[in-house]
PDB file of N, CA and C in Angstrom:
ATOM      1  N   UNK A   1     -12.734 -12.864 140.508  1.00  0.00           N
ATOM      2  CA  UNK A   1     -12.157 -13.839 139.586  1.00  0.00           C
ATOM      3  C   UNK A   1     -10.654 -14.008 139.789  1.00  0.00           C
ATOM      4  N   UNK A   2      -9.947 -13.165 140.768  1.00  0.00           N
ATOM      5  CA  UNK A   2      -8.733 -13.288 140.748  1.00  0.00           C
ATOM      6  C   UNK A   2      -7.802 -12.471 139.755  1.00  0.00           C
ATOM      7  N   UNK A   3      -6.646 -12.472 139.838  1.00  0.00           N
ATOM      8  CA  UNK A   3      -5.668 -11.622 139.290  1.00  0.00           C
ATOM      9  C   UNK A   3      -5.739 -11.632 137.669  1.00  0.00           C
ATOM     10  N   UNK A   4      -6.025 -13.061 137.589  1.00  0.00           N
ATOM     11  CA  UNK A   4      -6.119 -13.395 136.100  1.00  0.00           C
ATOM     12  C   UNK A   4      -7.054 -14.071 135.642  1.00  0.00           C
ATOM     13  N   UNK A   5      -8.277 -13.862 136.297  1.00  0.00           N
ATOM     14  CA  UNK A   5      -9.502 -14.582 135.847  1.00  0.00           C
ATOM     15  C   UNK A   5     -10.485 -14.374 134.876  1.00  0.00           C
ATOM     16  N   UNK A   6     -10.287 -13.062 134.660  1.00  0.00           N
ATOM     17  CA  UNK A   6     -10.832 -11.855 133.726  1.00  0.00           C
ATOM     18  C   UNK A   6     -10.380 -11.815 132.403  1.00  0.00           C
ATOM     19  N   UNK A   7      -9.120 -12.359 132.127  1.00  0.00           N
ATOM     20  CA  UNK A   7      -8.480 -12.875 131.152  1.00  0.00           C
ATOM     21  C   UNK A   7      -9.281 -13.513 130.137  1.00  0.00           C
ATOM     22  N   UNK A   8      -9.897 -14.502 130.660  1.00  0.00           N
ATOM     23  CA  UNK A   8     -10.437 -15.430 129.959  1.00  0.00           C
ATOM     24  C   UNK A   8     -11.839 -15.166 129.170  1.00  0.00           C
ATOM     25  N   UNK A   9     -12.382 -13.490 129.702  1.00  0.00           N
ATOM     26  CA  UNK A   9     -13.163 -12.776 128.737  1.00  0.00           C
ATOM     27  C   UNK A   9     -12.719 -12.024 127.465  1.00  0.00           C
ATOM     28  N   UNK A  10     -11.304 -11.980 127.368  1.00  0.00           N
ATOM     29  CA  UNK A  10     -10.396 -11.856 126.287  1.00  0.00           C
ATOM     30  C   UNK A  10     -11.033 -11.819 124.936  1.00  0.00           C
ATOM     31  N   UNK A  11     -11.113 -11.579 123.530  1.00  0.00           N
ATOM     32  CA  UNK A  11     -11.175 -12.513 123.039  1.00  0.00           C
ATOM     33  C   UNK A  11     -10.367 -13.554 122.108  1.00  0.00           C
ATOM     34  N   UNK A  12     -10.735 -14.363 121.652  1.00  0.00           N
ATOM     35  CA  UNK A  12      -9.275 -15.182 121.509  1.00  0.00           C
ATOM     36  C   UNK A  12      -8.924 -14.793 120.006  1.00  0.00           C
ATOM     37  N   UNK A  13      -9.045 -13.853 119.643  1.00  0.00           N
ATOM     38  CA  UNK A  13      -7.971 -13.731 118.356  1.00  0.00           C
ATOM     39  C   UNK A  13      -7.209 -12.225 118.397  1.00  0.00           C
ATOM     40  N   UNK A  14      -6.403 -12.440 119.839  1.00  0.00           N
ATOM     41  CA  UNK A  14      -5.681 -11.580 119.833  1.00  0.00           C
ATOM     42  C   UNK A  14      -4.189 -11.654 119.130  1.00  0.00           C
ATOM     43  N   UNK A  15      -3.545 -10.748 118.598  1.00  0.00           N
ATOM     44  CA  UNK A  15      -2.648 -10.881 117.424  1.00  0.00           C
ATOM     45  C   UNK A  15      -1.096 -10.784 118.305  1.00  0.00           C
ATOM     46  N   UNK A  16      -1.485  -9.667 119.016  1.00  0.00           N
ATOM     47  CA  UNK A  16      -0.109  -9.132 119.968  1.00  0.00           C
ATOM     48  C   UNK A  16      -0.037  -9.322 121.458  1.00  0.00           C
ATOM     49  N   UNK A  17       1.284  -9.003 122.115  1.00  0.00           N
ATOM     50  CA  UNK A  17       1.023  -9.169 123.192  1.00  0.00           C
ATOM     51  C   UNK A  17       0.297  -8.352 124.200  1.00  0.00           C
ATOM     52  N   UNK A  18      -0.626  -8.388 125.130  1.00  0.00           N
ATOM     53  CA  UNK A  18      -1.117  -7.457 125.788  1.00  0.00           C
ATOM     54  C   UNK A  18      -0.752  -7.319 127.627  1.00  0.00           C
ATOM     55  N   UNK A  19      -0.653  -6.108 128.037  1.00  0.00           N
ATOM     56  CA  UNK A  19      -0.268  -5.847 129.065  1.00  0.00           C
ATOM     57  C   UNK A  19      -0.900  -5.728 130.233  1.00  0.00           C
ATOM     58  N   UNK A  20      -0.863  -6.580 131.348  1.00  0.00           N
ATOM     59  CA  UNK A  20      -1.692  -6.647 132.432  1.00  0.00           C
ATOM     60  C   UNK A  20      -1.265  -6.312 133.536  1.00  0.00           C
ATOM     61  N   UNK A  21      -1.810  -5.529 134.596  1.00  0.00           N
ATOM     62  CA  UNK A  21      -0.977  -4.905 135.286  1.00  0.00           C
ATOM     63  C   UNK A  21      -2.245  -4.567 136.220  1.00  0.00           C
ATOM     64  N   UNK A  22      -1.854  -4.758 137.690  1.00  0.00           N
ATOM     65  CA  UNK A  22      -3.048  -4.800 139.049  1.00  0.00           C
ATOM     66  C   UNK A  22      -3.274  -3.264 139.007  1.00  0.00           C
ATOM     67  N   UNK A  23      -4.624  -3.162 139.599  1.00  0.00           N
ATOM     68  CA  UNK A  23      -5.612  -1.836 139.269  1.00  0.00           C
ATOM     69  C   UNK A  23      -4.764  -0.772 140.479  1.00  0.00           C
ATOM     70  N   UNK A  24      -4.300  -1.304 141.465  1.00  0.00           N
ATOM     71  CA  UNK A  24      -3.737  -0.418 142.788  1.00  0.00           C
ATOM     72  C   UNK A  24      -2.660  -0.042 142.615  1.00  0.00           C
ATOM     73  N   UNK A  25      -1.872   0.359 141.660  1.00  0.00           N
ATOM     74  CA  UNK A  25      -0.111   0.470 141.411  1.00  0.00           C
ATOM     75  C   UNK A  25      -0.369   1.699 140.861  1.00  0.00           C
ATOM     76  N   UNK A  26       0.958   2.370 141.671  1.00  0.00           N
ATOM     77  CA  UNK A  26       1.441   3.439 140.663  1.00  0.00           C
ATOM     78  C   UNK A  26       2.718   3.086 140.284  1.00  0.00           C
ATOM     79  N   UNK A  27       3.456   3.403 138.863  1.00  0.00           N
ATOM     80  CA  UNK A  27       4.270   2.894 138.775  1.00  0.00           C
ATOM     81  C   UNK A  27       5.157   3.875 137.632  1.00  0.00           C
ATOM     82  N   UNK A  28       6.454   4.388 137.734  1.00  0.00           N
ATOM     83  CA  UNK A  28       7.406   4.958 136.551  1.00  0.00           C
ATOM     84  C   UNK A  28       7.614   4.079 135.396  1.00  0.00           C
ATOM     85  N   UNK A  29       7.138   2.517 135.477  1.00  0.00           N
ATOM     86  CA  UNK A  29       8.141   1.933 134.258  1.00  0.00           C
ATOM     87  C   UNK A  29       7.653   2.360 133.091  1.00  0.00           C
ATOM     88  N   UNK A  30       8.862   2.133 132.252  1.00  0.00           N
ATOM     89  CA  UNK A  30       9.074   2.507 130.666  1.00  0.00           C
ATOM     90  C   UNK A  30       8.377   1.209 130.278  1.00  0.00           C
ATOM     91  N   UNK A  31       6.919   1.464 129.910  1.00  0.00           N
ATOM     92  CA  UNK A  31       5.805   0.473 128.952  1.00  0.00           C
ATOM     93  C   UNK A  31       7.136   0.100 127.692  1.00  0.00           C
ATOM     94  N   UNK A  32       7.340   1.328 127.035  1.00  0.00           N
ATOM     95  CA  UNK A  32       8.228   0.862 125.627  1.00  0.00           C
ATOM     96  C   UNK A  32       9.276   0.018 125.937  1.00  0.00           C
ATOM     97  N   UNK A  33       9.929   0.209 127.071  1.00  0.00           N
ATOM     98  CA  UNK A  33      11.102  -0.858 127.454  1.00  0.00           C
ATOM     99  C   UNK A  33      10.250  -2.188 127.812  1.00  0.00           C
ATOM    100  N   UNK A  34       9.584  -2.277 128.566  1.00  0.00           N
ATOM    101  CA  UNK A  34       9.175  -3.711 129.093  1.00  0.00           C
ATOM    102  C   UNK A  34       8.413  -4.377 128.294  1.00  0.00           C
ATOM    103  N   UNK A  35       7.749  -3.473 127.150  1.00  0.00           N
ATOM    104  CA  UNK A  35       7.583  -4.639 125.704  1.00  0.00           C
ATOM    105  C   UNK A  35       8.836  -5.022 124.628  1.00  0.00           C
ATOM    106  N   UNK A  36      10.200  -3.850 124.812  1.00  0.00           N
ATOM    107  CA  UNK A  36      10.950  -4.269 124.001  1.00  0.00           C
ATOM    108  C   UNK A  36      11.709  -5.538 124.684  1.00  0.00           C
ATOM    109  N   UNK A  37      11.885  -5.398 125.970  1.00  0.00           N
ATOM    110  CA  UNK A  37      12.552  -6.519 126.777  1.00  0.00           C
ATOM    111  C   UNK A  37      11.456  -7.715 126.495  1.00  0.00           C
ATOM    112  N   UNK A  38      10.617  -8.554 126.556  1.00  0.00           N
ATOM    113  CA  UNK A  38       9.617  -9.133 126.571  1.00  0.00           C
ATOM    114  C   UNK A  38       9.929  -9.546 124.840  1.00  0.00           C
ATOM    115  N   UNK A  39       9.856  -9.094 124.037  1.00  0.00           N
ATOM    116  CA  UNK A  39      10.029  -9.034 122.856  1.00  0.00           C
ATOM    117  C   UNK A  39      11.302  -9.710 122.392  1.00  0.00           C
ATOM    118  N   UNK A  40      12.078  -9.201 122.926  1.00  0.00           N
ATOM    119  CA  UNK A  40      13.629  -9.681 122.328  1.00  0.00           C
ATOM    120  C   UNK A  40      14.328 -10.875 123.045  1.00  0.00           C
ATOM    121  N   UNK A  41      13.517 -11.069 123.816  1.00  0.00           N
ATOM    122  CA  UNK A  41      13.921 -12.248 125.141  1.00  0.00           C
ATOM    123  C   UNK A  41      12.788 -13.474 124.053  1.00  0.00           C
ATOM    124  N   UNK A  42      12.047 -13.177 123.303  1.00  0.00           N
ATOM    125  CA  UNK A  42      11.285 -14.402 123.055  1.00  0.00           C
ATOM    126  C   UNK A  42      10.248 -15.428 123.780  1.00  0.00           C
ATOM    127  N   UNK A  43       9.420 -14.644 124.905  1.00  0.00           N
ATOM    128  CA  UNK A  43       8.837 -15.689 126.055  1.00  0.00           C
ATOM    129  C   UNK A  43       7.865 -15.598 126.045  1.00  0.00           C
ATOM    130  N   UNK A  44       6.862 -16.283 126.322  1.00  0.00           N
ATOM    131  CA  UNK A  44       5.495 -16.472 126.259  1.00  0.00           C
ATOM    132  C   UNK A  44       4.655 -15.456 127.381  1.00  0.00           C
ATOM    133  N   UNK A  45       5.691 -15.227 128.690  1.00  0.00           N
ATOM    134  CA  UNK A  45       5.303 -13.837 129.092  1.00  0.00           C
ATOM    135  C   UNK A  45       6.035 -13.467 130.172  1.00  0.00           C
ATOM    136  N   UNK A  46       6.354 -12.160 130.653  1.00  0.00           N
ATOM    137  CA  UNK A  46       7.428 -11.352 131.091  1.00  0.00           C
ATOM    138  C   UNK A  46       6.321 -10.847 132.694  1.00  0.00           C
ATOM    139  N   UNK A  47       6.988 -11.573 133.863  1.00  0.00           N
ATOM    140  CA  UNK A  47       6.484 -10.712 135.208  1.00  0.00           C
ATOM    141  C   UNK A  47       7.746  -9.131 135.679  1.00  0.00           C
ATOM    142  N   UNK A  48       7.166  -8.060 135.783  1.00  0.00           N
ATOM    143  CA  UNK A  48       7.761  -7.122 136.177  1.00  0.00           C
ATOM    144  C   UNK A  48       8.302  -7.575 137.823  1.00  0.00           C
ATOM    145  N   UNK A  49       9.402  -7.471 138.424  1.00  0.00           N
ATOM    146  CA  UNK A  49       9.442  -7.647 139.451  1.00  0.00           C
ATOM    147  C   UNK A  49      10.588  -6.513 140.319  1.00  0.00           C
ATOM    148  N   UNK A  50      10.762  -6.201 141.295  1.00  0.00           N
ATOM    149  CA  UNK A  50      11.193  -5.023 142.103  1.00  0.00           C
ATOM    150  C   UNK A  50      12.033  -5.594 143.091  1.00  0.00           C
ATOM    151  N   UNK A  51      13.130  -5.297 143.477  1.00  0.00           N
ATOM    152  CA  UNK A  51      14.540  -5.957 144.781  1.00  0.00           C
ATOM    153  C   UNK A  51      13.471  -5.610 145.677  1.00  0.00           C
ATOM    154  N   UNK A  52      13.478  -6.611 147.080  1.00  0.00           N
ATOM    155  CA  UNK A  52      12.856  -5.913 148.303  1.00  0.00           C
ATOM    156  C   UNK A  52      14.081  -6.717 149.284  1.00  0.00           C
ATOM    157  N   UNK A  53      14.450  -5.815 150.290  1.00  0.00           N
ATOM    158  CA  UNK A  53      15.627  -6.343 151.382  1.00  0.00           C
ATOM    159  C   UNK A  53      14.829  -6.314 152.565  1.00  0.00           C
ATOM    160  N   UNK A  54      15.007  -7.662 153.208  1.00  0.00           N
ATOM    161  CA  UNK A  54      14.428  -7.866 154.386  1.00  0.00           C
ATOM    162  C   UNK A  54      15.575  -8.342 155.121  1.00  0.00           C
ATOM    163  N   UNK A  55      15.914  -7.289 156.665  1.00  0.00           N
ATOM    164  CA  UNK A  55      16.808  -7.315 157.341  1.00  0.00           C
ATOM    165  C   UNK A  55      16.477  -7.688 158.531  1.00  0.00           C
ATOM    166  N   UNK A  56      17.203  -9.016 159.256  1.00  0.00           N
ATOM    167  CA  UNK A  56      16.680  -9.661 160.505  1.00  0.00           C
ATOM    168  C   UNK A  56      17.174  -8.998 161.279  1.00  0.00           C
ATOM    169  N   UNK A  57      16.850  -8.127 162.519  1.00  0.00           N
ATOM    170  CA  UNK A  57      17.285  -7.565 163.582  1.00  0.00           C
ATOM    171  C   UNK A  57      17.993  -7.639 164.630  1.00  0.00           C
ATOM    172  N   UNK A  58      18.674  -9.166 164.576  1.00  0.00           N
ATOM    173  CA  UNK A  58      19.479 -10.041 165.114  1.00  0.00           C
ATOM    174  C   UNK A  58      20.087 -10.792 164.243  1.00  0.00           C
ATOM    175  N   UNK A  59      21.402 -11.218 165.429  1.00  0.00           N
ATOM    176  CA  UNK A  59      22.301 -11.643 164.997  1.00  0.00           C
ATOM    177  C   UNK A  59      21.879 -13.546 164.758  1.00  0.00           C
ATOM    178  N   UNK A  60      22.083 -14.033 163.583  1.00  0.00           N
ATOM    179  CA  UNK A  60      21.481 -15.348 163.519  1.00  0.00           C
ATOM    180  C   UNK A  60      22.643 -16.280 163.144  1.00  0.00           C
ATOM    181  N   UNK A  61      22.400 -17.631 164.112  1.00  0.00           N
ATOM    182  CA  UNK A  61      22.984 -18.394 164.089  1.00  0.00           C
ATOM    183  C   UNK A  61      22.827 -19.180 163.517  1.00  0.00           C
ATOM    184  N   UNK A  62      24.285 -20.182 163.047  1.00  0.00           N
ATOM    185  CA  UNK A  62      24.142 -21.499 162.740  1.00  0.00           C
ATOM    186  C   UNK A  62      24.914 -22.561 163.349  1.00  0.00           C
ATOM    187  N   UNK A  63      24.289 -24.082 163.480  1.00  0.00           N
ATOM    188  CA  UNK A  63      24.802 -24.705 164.776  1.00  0.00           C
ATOM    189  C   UNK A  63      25.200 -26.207 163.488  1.00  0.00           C
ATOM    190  N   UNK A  64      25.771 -26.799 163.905  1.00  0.00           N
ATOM    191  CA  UNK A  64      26.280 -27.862 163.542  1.00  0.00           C
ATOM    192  C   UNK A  64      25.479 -28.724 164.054  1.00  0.00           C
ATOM    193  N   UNK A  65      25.740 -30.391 164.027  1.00  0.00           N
ATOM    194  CA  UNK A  65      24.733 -31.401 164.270  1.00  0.00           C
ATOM    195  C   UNK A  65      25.328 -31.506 165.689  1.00  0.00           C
ATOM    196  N   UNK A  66      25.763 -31.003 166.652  1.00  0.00           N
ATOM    197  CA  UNK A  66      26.383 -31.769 167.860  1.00  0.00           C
ATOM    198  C   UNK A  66      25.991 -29.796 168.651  1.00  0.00           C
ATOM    199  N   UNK A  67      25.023 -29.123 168.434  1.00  0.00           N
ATOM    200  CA  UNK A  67      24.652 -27.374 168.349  1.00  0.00           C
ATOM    201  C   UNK A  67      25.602 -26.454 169.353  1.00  0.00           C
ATOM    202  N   UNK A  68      26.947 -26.877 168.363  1.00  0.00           N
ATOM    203  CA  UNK A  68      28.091 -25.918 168.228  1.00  0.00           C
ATOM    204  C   UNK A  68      28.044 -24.879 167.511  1.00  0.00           C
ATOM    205  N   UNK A  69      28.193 -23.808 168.049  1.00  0.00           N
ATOM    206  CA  UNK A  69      27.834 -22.341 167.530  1.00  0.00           C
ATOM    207  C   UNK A  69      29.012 -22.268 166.038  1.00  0.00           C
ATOM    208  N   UNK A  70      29.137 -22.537 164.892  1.00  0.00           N
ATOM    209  CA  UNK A  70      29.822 -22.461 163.525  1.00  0.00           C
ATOM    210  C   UNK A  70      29.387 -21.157 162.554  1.00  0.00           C
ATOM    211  N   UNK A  71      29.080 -20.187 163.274  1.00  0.00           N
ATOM    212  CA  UNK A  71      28.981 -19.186 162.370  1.00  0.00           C
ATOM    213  C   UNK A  71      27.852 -18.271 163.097  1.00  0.00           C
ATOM    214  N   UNK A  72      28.046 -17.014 163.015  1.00  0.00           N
ATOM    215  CA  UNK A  72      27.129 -15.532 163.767  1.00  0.00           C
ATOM    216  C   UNK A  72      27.417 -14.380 162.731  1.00  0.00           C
ATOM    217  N   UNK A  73      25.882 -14.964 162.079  1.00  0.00           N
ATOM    218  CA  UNK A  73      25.110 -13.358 161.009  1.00  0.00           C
ATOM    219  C   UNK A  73      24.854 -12.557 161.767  1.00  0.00           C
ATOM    220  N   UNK A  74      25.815 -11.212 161.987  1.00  0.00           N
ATOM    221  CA  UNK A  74      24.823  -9.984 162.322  1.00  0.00           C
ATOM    222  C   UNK A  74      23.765  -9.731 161.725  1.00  0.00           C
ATOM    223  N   UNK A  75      22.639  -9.529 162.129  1.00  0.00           N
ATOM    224  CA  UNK A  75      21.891  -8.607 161.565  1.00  0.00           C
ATOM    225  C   UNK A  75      21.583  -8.639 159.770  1.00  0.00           C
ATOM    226  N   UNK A  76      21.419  -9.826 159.285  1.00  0.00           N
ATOM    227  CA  UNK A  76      21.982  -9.844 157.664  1.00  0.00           C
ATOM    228  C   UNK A  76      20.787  -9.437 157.060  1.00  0.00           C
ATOM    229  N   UNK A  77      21.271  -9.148 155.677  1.00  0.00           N
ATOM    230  CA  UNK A  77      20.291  -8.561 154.974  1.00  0.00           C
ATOM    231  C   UNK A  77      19.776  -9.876 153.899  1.00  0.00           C
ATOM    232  N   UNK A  78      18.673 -10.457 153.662  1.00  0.00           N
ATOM    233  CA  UNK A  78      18.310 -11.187 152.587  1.00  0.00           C
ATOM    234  C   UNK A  78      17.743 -10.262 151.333  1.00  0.00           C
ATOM    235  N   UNK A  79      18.002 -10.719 149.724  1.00  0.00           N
ATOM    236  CA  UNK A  79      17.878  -9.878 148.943  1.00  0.00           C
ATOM    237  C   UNK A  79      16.614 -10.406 148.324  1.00  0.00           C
ATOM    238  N   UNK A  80      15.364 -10.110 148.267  1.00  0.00           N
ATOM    239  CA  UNK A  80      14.943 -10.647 147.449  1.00  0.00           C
ATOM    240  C   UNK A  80      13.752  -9.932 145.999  1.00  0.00           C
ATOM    241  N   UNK A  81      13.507 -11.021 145.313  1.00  0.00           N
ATOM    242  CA  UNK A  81      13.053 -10.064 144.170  1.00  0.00           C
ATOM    243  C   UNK A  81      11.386 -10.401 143.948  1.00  0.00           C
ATOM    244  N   UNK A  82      10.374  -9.577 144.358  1.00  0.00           N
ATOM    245  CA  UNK A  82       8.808  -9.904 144.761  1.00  0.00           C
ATOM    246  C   UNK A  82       8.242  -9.128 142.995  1.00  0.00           C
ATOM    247  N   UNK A  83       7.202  -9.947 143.069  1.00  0.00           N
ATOM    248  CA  UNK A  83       6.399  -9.567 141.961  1.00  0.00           C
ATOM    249  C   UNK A  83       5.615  -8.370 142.008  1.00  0.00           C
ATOM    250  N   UNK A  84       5.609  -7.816 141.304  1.00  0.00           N
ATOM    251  CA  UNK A  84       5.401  -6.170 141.010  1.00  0.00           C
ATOM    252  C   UNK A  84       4.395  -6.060 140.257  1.00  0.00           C
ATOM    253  N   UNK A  85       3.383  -7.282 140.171  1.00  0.00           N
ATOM    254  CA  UNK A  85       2.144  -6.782 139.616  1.00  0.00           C
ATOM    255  C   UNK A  85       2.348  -6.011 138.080  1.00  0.00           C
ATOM    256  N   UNK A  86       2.218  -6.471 137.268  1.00  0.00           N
ATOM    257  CA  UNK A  86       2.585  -5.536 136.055  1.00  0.00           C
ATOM    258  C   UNK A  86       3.066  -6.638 135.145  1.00  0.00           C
ATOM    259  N   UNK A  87       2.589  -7.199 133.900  1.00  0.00           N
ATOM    260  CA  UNK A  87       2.613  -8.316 133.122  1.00  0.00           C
ATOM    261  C   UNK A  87       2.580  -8.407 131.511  1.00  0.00           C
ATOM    262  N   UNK A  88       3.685  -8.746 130.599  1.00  0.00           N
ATOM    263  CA  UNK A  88       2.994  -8.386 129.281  1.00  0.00           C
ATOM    264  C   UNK A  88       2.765 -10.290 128.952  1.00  0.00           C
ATOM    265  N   UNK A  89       1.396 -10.415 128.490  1.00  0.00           N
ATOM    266  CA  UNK A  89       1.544 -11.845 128.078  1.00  0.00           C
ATOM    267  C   UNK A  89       1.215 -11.846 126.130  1.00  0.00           C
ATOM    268  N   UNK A  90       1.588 -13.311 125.863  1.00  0.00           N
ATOM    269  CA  UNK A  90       1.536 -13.398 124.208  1.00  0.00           C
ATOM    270  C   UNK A  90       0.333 -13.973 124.591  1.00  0.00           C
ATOM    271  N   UNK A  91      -0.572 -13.737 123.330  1.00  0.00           N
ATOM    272  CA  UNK A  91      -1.989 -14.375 123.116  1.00  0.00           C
ATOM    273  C   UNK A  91      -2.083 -16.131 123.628  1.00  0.00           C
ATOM    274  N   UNK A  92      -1.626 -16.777 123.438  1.00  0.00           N
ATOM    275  CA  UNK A  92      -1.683 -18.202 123.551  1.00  0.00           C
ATOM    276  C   UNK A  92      -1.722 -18.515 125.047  1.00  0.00           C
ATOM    277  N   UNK A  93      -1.274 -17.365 125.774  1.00  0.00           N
ATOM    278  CA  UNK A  93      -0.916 -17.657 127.338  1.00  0.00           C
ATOM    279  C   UNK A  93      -2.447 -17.617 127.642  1.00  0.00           C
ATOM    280  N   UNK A  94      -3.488 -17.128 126.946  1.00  0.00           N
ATOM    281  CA  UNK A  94      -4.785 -16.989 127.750  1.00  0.00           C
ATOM    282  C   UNK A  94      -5.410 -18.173 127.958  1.00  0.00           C
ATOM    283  N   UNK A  95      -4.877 -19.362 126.985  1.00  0.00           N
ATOM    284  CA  UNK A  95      -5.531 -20.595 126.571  1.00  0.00           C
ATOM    285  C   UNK A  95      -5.568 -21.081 127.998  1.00  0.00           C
ATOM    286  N   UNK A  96      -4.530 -21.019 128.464  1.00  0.00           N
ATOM    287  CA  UNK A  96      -4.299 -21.574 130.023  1.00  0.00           C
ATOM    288  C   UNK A  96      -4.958 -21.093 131.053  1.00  0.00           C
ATOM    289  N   UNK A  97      -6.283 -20.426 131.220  1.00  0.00           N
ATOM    290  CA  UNK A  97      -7.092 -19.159 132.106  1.00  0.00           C
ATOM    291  C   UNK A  97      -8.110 -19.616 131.622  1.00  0.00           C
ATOM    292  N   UNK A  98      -8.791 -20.830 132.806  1.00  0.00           N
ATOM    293  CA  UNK A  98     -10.193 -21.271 133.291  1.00  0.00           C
ATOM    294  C   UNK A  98     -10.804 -20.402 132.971  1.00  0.00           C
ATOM    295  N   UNK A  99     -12.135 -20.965 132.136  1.00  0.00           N
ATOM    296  CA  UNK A  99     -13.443 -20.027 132.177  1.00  0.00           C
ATOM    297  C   UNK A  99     -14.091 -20.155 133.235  1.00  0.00           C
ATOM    298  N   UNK A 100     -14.632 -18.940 133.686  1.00  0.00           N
ATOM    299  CA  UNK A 100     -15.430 -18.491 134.819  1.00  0.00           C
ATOM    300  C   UNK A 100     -14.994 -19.004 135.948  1.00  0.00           C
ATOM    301  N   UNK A 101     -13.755 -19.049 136.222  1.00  0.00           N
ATOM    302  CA  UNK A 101     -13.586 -19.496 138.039  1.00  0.00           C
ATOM    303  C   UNK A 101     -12.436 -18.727 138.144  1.00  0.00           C
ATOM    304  N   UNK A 102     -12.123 -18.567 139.504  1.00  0.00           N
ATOM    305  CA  UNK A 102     -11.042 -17.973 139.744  1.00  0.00           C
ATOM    306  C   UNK A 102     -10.047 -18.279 139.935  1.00  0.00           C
ATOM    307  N   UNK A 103      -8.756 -17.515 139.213  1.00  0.00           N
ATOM    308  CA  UNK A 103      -7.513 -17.947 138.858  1.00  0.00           C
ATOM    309  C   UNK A 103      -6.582 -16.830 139.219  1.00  0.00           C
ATOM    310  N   UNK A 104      -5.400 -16.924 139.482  1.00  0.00           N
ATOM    311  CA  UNK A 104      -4.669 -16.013 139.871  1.00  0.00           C
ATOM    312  C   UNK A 104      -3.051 -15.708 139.057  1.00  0.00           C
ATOM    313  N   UNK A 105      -2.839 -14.829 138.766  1.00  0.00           N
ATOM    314  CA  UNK A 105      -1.830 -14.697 137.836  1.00  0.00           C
ATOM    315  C   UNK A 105      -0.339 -15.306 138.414  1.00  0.00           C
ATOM    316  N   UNK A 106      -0.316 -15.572 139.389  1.00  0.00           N
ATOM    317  CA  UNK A 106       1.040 -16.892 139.638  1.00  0.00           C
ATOM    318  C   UNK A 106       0.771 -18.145 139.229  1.00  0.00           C
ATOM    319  N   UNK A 107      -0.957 -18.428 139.310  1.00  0.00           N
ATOM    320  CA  UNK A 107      -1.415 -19.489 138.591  1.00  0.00           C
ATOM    321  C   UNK A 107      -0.754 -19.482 137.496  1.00  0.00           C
ATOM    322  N   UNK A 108      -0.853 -18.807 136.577  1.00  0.00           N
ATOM    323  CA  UNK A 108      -0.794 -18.694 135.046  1.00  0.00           C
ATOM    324  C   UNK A 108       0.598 -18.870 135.195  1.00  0.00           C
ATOM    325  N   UNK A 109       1.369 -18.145 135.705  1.00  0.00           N
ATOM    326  CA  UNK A 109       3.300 -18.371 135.666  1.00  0.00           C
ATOM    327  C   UNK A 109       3.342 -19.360 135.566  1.00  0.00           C
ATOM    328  N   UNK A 110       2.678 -20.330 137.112  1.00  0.00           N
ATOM    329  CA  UNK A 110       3.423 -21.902 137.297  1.00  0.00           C
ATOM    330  C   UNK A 110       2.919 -22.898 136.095  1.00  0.00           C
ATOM    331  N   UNK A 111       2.063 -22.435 135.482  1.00  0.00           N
ATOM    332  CA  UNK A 111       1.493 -23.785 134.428  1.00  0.00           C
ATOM    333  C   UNK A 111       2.325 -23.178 133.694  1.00  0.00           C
ATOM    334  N   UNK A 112       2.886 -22.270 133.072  1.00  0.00           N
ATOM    335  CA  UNK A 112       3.967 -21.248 132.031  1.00  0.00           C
ATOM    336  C   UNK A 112       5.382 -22.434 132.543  1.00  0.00           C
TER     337      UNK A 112
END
C-alpha cells in the first residue's frame, strides 16, 4: 500500500496527533520533542528530516555562454536535508489517503 496507504485503515475519529514512522529505522529522536515541536509550530504535519553532504570528487566547472572557464569548485560539498522517515500527522491529514490503493507519504506532503 505504500508508505502511507495503511493510513487510511485509521479510524476516523482520531482526536490527537499520531506518529508514523517506516518499520526499518533505528533512531535516538526525542518522541517528546518532535511532538512538542509539531505542536507549537501549529501544522497539519511535521516530516523528521536529517543533513546528508554529498561531495563531488572533482573539481566542477562553470562556463559562460561563449564556454569561458568563470569559476573552478574544488571538490564542493552540497548540503542537503533528506527525509528521515519518521512523521507526526493531525487527524484531518488522513482525509487526504486514498482508500485501498497505494499512496506514499510524499504523496500526502505534496497535497499538504
Amino acid at each position: 500500500m505504500g508508505t502511507a496507504g495503511a493510513l487510511a485503515l485509521l479510524p476516523s475519529n482520531l482526536k490527537a496527533p499520531i506518529l508514523v514512522m517506516n518499520s526499518d529505522l533505528l533512531t535516538k529522536v526525542n518522541f517528546e520533542h518532535l511532538l512538542d515541536f509539531h505542536l507549537q509550530n501549529q501544522v497539519k504535519a511535521t516530516m523528521c528530516v536529517r543533513e546528508y553532504d554529498f561531495q563531488i570528487p572533482y573539481g566542477v566547472i562553470t562556463t559562460n555562454d561563449h564556454h569561458q572557464i568563470i569559476l573552478i569548485d574544488e571538490k564542493p560539498i552540497h548540503h542537503f536535508f533528506v527525509n528521515a522517515g519518521i512523521y507526526v500527522l493531525e487527524p484531518e491529514t488522513l482525509k487526504l489517503v486514498p482508500s485501498n490503493s497505494r499512496f506514499d507519504m510524499t504523496s500526502l506532503f505534496e497535497k499538504l
